[in-house]
C-alpha atoms as a PDB file:
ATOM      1  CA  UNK A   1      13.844  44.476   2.018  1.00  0.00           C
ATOM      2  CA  UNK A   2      11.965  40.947   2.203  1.00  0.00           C
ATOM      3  CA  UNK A   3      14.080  39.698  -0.962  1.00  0.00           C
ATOM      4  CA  UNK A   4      16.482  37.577   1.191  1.00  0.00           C
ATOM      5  CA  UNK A   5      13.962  36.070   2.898  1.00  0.00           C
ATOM      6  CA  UNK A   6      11.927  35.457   0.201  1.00  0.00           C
ATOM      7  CA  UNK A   7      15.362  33.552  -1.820  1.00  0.00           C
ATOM      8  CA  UNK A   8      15.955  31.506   1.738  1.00  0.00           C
ATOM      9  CA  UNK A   9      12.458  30.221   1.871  1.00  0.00           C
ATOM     10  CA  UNK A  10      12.065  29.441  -1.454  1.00  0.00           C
ATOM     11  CA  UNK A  11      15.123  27.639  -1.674  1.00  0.00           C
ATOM     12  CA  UNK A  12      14.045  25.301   1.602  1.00  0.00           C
ATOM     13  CA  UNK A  13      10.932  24.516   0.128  1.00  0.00           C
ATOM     14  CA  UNK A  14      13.202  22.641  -3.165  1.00  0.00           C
ATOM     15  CA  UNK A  15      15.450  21.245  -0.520  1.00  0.00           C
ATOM     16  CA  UNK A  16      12.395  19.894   1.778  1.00  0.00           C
ATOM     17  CA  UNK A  17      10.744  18.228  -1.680  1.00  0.00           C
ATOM     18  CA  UNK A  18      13.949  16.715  -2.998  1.00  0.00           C
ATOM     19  CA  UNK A  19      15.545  15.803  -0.082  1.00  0.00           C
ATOM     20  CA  UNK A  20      15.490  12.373   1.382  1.00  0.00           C
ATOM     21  CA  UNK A  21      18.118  12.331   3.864  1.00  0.00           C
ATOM     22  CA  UNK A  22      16.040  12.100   6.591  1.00  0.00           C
ATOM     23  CA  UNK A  23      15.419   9.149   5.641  1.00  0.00           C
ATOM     24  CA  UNK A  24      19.005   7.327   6.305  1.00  0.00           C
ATOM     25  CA  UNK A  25      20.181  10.055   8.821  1.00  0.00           C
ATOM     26  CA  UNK A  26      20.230   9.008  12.566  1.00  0.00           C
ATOM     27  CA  UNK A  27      20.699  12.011  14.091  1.00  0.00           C
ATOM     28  CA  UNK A  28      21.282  15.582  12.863  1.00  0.00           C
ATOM     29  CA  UNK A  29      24.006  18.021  15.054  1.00  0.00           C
ATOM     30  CA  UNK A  30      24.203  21.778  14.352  1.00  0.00           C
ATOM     31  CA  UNK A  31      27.658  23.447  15.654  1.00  0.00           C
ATOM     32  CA  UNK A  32      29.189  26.472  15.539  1.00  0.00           C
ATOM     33  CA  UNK A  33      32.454  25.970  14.095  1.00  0.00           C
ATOM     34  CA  UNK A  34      34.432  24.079  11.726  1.00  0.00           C
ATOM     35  CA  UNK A  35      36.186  21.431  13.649  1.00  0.00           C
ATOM     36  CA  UNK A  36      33.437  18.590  15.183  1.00  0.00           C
ATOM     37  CA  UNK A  37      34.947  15.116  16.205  1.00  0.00           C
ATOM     38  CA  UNK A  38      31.967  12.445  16.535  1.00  0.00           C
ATOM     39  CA  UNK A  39      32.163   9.531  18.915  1.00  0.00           C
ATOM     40  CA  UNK A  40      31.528   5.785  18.405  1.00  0.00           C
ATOM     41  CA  UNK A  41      31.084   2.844  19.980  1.00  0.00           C
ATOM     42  CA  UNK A  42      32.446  -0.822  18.485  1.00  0.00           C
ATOM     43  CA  UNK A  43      30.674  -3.410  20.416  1.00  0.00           C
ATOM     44  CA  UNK A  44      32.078  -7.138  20.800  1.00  0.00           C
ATOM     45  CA  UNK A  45      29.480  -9.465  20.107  1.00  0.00           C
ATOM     46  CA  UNK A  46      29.781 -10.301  23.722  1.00  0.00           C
ATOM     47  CA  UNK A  47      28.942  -6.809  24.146  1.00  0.00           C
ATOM     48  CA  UNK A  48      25.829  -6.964  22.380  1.00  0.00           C
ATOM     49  CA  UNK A  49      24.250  -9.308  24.873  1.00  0.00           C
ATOM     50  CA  UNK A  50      22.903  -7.984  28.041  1.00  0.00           C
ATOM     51  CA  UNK A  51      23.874 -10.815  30.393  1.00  0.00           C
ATOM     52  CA  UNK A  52      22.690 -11.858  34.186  1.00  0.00           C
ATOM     53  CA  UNK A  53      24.279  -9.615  37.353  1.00  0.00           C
ATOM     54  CA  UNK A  54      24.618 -11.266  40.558  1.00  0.00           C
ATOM     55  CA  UNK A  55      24.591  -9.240  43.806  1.00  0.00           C
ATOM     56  CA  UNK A  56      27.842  -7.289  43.861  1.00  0.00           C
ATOM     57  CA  UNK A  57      28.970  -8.557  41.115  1.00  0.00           C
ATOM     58  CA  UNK A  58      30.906  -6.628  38.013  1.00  0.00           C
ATOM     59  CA  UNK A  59      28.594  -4.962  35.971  1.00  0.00           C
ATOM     60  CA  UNK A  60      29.665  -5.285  31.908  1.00  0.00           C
ATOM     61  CA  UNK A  61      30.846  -2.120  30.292  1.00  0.00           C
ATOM     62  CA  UNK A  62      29.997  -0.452  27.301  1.00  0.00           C
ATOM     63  CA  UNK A  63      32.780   2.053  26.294  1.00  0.00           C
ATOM     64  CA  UNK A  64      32.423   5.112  23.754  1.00  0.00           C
ATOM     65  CA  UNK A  65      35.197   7.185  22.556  1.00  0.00           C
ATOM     66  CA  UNK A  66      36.318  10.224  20.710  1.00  0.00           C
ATOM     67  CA  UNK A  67      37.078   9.406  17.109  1.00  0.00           C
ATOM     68  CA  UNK A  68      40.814  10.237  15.619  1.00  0.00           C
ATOM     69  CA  UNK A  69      39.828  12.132  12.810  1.00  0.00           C
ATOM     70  CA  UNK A  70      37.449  15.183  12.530  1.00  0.00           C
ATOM     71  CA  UNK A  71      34.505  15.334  10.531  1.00  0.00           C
ATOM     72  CA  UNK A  72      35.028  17.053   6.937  1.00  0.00           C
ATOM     73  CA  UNK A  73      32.938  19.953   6.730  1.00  0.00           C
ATOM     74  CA  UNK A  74      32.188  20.795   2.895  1.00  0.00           C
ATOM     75  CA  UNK A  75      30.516  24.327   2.097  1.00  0.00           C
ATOM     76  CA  UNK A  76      28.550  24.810  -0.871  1.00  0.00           C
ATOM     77  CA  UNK A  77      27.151  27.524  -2.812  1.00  0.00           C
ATOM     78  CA  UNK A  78      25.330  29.464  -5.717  1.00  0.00           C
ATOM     79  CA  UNK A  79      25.455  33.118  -6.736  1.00  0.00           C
ATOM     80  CA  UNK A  80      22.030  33.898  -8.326  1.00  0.00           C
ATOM     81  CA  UNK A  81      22.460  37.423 -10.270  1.00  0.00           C
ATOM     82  CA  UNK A  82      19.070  39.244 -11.418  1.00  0.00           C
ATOM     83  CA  UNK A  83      19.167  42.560 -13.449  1.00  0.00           C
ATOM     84  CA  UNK A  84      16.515  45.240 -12.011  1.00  0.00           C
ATOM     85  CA  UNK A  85      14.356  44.367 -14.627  1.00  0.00           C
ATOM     86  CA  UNK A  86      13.761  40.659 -14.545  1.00  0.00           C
ATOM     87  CA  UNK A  87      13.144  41.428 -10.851  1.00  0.00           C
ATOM     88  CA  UNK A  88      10.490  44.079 -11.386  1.00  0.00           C
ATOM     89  CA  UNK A  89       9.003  43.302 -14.585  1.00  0.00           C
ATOM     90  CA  UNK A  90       8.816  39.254 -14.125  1.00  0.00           C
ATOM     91  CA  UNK A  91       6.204  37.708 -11.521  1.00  0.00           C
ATOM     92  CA  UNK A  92       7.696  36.102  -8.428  1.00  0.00           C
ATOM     93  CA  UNK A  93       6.547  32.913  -9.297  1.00  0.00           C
ATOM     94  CA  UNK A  94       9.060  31.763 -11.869  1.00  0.00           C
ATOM     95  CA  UNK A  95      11.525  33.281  -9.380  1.00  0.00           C
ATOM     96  CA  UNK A  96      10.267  30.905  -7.215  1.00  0.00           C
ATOM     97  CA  UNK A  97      10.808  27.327  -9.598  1.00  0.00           C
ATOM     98  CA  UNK A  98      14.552  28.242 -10.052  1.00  0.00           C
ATOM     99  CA  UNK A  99      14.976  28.942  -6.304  1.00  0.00           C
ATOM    100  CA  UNK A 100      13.197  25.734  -5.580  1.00  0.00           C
ATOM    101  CA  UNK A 101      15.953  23.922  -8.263  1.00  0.00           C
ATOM    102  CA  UNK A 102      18.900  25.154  -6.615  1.00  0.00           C
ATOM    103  CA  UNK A 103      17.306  24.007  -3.167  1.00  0.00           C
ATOM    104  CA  UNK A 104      16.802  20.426  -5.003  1.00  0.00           C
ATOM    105  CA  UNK A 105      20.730  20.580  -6.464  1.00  0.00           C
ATOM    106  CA  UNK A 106      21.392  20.818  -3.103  1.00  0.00           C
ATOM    107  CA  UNK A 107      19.724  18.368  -1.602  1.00  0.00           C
ATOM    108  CA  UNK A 108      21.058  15.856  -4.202  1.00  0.00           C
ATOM    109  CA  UNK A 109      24.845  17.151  -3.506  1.00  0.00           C
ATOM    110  CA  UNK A 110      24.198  16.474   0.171  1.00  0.00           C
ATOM    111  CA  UNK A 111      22.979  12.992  -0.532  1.00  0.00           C
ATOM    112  CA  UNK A 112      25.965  12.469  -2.585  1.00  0.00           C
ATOM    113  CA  UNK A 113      28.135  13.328   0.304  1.00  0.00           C
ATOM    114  CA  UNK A 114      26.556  11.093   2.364  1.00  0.00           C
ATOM    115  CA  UNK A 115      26.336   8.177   0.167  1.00  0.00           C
ATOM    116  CA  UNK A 116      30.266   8.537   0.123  1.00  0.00           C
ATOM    117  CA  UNK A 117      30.672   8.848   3.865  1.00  0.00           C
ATOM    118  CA  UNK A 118      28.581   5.380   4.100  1.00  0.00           C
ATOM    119  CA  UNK A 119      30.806   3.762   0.851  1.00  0.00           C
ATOM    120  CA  UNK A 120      34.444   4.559   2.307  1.00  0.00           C
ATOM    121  CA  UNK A 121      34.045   5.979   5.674  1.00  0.00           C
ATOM    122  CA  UNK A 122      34.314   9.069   7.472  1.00  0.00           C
ATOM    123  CA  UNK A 123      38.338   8.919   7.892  1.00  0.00           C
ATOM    124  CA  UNK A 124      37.997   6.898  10.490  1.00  0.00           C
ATOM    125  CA  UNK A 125      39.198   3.029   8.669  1.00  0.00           C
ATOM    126  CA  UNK A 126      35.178   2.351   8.768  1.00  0.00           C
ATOM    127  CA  UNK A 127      34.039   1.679   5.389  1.00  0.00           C
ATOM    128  CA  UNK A 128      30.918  -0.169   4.437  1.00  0.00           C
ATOM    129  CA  UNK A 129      31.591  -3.824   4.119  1.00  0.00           C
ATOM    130  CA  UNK A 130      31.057  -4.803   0.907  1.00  0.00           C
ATOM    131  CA  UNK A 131      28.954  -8.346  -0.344  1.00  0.00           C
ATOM    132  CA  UNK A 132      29.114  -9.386  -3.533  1.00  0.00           C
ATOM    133  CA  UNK A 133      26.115 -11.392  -5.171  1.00  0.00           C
ATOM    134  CA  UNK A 134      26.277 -14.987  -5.595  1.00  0.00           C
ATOM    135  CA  UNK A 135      26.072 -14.607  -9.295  1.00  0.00           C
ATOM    136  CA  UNK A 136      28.193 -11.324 -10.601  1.00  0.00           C
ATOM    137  CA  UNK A 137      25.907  -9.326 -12.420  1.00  0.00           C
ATOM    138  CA  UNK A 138      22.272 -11.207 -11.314  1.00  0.00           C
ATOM    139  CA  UNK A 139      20.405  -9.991  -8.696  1.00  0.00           C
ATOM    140  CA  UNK A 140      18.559 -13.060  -7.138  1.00  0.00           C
ATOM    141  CA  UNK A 141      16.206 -13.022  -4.317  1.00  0.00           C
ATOM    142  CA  UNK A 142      17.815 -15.030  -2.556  1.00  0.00           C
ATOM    143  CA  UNK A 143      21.003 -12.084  -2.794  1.00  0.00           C
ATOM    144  CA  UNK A 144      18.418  -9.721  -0.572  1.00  0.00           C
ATOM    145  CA  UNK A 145      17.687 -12.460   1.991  1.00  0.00           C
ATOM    146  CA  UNK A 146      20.934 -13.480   2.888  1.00  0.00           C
ATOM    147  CA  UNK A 147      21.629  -9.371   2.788  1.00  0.00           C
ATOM    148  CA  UNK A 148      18.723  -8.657   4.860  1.00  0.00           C
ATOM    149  CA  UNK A 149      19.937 -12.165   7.361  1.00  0.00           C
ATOM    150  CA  UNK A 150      23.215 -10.470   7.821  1.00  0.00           C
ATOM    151  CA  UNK A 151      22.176  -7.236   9.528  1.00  0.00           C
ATOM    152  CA  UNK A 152      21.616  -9.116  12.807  1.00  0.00           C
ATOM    153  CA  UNK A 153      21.800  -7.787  15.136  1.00  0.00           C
ATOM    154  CA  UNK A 154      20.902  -4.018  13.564  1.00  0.00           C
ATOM    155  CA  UNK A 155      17.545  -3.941  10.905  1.00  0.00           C
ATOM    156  CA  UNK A 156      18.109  -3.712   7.320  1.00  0.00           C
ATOM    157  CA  UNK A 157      15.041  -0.958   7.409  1.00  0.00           C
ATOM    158  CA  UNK A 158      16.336   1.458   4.613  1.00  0.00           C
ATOM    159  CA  UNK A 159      17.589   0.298   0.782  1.00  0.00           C
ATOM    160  CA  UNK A 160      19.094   2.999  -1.267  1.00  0.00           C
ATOM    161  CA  UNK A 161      19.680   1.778  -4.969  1.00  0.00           C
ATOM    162  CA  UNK A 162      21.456   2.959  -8.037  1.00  0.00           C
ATOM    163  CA  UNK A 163      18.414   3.192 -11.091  1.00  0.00           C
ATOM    164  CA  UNK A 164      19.820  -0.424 -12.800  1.00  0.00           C
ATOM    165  CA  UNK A 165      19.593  -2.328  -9.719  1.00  0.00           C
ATOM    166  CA  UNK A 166      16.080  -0.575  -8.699  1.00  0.00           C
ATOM    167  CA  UNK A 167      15.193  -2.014 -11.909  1.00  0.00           C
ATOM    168  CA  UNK A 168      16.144  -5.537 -11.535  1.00  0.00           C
ATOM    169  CA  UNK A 169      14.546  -5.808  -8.107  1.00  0.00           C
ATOM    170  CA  UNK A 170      11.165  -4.203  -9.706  1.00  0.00           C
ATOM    171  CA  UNK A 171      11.621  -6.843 -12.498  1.00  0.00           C
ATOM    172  CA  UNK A 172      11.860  -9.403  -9.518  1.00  0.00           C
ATOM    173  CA  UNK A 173       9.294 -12.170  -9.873  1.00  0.00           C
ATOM    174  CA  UNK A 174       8.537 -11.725  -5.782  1.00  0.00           C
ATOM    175  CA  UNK A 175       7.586  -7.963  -6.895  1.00  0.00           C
ATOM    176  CA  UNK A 176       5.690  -8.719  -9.995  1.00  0.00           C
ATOM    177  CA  UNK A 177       2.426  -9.957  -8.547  1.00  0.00           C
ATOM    178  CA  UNK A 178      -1.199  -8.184  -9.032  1.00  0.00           C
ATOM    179  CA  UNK A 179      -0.983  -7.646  -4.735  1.00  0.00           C
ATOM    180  CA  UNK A 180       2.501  -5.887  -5.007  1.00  0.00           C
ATOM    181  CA  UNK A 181       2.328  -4.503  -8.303  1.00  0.00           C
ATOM    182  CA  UNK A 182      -1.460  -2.287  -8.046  1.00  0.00           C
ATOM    183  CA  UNK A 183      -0.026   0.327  -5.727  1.00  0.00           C
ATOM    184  CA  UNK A 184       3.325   1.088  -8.201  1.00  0.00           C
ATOM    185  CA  UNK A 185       1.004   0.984 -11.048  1.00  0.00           C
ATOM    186  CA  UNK A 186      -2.107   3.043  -9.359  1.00  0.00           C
ATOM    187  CA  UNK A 187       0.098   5.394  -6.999  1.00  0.00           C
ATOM    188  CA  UNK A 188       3.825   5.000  -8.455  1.00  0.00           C
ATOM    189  CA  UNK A 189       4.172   3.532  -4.588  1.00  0.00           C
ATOM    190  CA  UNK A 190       7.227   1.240  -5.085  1.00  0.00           C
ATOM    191  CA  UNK A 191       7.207  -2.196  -3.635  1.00  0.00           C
ATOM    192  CA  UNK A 192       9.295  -2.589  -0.372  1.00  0.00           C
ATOM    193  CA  UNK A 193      11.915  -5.150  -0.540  1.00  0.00           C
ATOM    194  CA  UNK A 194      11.698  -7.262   3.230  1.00  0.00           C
ATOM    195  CA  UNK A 195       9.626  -4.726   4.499  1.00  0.00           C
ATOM    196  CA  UNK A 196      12.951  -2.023   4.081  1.00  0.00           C
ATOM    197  CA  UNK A 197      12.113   1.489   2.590  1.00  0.00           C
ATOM    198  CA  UNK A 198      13.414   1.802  -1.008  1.00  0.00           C
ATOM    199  CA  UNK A 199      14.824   4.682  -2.077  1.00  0.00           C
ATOM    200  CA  UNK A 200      16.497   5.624  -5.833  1.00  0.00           C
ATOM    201  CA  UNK A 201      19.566   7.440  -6.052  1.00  0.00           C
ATOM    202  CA  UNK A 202      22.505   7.729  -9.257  1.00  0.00           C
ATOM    203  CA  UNK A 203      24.597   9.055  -6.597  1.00  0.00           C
ATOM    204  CA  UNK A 204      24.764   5.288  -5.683  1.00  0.00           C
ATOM    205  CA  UNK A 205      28.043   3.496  -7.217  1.00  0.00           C
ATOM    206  CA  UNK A 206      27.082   1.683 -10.628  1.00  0.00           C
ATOM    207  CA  UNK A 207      25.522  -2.062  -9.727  1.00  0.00           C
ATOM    208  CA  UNK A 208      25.589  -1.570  -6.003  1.00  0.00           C
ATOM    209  CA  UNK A 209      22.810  -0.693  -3.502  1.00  0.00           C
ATOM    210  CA  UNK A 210      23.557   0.322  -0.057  1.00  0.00           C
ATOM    211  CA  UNK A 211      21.158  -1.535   3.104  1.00  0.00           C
ATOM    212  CA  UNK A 212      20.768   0.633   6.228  1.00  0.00           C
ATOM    213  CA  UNK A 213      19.640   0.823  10.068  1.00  0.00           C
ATOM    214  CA  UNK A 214      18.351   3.944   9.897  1.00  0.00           C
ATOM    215  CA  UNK A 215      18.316   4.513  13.353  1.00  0.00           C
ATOM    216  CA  UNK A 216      22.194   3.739  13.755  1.00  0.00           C
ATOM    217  CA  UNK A 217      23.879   4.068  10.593  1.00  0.00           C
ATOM    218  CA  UNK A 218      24.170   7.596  10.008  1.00  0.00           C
ATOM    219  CA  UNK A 219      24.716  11.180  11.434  1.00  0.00           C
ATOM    220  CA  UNK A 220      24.798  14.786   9.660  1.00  0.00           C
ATOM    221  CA  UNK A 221      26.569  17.382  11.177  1.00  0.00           C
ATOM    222  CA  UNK A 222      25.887  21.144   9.710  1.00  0.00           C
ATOM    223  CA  UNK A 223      26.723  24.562  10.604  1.00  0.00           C
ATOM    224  CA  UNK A 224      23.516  25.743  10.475  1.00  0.00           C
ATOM    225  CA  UNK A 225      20.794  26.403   8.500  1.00  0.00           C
ATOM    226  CA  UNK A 226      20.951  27.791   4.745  1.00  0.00           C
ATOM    227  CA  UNK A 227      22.661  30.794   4.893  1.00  0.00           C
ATOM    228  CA  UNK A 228      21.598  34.025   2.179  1.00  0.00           C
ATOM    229  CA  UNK A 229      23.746  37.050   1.640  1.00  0.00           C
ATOM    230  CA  UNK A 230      22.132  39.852  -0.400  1.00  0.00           C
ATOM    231  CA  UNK A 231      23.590  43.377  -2.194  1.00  0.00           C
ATOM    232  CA  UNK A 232      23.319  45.539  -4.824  1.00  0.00           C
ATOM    233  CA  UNK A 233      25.313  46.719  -7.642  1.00  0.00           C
ATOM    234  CA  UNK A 234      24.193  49.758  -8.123  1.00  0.00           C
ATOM    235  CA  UNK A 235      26.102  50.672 -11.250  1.00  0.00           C
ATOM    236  CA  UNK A 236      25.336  48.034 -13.120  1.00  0.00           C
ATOM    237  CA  UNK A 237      21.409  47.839 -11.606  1.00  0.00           C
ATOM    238  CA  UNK A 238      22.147  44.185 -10.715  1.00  0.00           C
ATOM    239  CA  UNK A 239      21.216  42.539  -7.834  1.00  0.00           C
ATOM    240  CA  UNK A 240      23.237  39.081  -6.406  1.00  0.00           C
ATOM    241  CA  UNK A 241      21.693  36.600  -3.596  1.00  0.00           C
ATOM    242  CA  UNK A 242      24.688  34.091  -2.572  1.00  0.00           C
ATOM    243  CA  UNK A 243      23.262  30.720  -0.588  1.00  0.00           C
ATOM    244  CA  UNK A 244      25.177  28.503   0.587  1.00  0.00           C
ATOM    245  CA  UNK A 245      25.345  25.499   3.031  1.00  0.00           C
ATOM    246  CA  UNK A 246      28.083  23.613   5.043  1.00  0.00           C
ATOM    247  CA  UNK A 247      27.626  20.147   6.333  1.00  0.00           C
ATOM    248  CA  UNK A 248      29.458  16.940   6.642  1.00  0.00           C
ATOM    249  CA  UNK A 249      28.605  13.547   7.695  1.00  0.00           C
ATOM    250  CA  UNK A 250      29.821  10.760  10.311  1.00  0.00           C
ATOM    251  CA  UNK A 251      29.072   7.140  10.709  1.00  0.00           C
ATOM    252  CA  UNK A 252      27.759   6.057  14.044  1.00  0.00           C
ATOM    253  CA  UNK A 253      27.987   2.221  13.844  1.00  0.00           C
ATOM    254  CA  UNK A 254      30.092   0.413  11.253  1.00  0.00           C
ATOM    255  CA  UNK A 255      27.617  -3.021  10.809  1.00  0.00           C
ATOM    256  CA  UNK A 256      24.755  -0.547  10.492  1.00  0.00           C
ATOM    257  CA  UNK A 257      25.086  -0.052   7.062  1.00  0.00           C
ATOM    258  CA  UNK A 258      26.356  -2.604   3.865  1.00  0.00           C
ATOM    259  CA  UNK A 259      26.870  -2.593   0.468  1.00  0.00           C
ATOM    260  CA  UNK A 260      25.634  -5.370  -2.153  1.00  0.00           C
ATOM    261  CA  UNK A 261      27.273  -5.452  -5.145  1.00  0.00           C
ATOM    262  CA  UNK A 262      25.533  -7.015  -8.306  1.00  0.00           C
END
C-alpha cells in the first residue's frame, strides 16, 4: 500500500541533491492547468530612477503587462517496471539509489529547460544578450569585469558555466592563489568569481557561461508537485510506478541575465 509513497519520496530526495535551480530561479508558481501567461515589466532607464515629486505633481509610472505568448509547459516521465520478485526478495535500499537517479535525471532535464528559456527566450522576442570576449577563444579577467560592470543596474550574483570555461576561470591566475585556492583543494569549495555563485552545468552551450540576478532573472512555473501512478499486472506478477513532472519556465526581466561567449 505505502509503495507509491515510498517511489515519490525517494525520487524527491535525488531531485533535492541534484537540483540547483533554486539557485537561478526567482520565483516558483504552481497552477492548475496548462495554459499560464507571465507578466513583465521593461523599464526605460528613466524608469529605473526614482526621481523628486513636488506637491500635486504627476507621480512617474511603472507599467506591467500580460505577455503575448503562453508559457510552454513540458511533461516528463519514467515508467519503472519491477517483477514480484526483485520487489520482495531485494532490500529497499538499492530500490532506493535508482529512485534517487531518476529524481537527479530530472533535475538535470529541468535545468536544461531552463538554461534554454534564459539562451533564446520564453517566446516572447527576449533572448539573452549575448557578449563576446575580447579575444575569441581566451577568457581574460578582464572579460568577467567588464561582464560583471555591465549588469548595472541588476547584480551579476549567479554564474552558470559549461565544464571548459569553469576550467579556464579555475586556471585563472586571480583564482590560483594559496588564499583562494585552500578551500577548493581542502573542501572542493570552488572559488567565486566577483563575489557571484558559480555553478557547473554541460547543459550550458559549448564556450559560453550564462551571468544572472538571481532575484530577477528567472521564474518556474509547474503543475504541481511530482506526480506517481501505481498498478499491478497481475498476470504477468509485474508491478509499474509511472512519475512524472510538468513545468516550464518564464523570464522576468530581460537585462537580468547575459551570456559571455569565449
Amino acid at each position: 500500500v505505502l509503495f507509491p509513497e515510498y517511489v515519490s519520496r525517494a525520487v524527491k530526495q535525488g531531485l533535492e541533491q541534484a537540483d540547483i535551480l533554486p539557485g537561478i530561479v526567482a520565483s516558483t508558481t504552481v497552477i492548475n492547468g496548462l495554459d499560464y501567461r507571465s507578466i513583465s515589466s521593461i523599464p526605460a532607464e528613466e524608469d529605473k530612477e526614482i526621481k523628486v515629486v513636488k506637491e500635486g505633481a504627476f507621480i512617474p509610472e511603472t507599467n506591467i503587462r500580460s505577455k503575448e505568448n503562453l508559457v510552454k509547459l513540458k511533461k516528463r516521465g519514467r515508467s519503472l517496471v519491477a517483477s514480484y520478485e526483485a520487489i520482495r526478495f531485494q532490500r529497499l535500499d538499492l530500490f532506493t539509489v535508482t529512485l534517487r537517479q531518476i529524481g537527479a535525471y530530472i533535475a538535470r532535464t529541468l535545468l536544461k529547460d531552463a538554461i534554454g528559456v534564459i539562451e533564446n527566450g520564453d517566446g516572447n522576442d527576449n533572448a539573452a544578450e549575448v557578449v563576446n570576449c575580447a579575444q575569441n577563444g581566451t577568457l581574460a579577467y578582464s572579460d568577467l569585469v567588464s561582464f560583471w560592470n555591465g549588469f548595472d543596474p541588476y547584480e551579476l550574483n549567479t554564474i552558470i558555466a559549461d565544464p571548459a570555461v569553469m576550467a579556464q576561470m579555475l586556471n585563472m591566475e586571480q583564482f590560483r592563489d594559496a588564499a583562494a585556492g585552500l578551500n577548493f583543494h581542502g573542501k572542493g569549495e570552488m572559488i567565486t568569481p566577483l563575489g557571484a555563485k558559480l555553478l557547473k552545468s554541460a547543459a550550458v552551450g559549448e564556450g559560453t557561461l550564462i551571468g544572472l540576478d538571481k532575484s530577477a532573472a528567472l521564474e518556474m512555473v509547474r503543475t504541481g508537485d511530482i506526480m506517481t501512478e501505481y498498478d499491478k499486472l497481475i498476470d504477468r506478477q509485474l508491478e509499474r510506478a509511472v512519475i512524472s513532472c510538468t513545468a516550464g519556465f518564464a523570464k522576468i526581466f530581460d537585462g537580468a541575465s547575459k551570456v559571455l561567449a569565449v
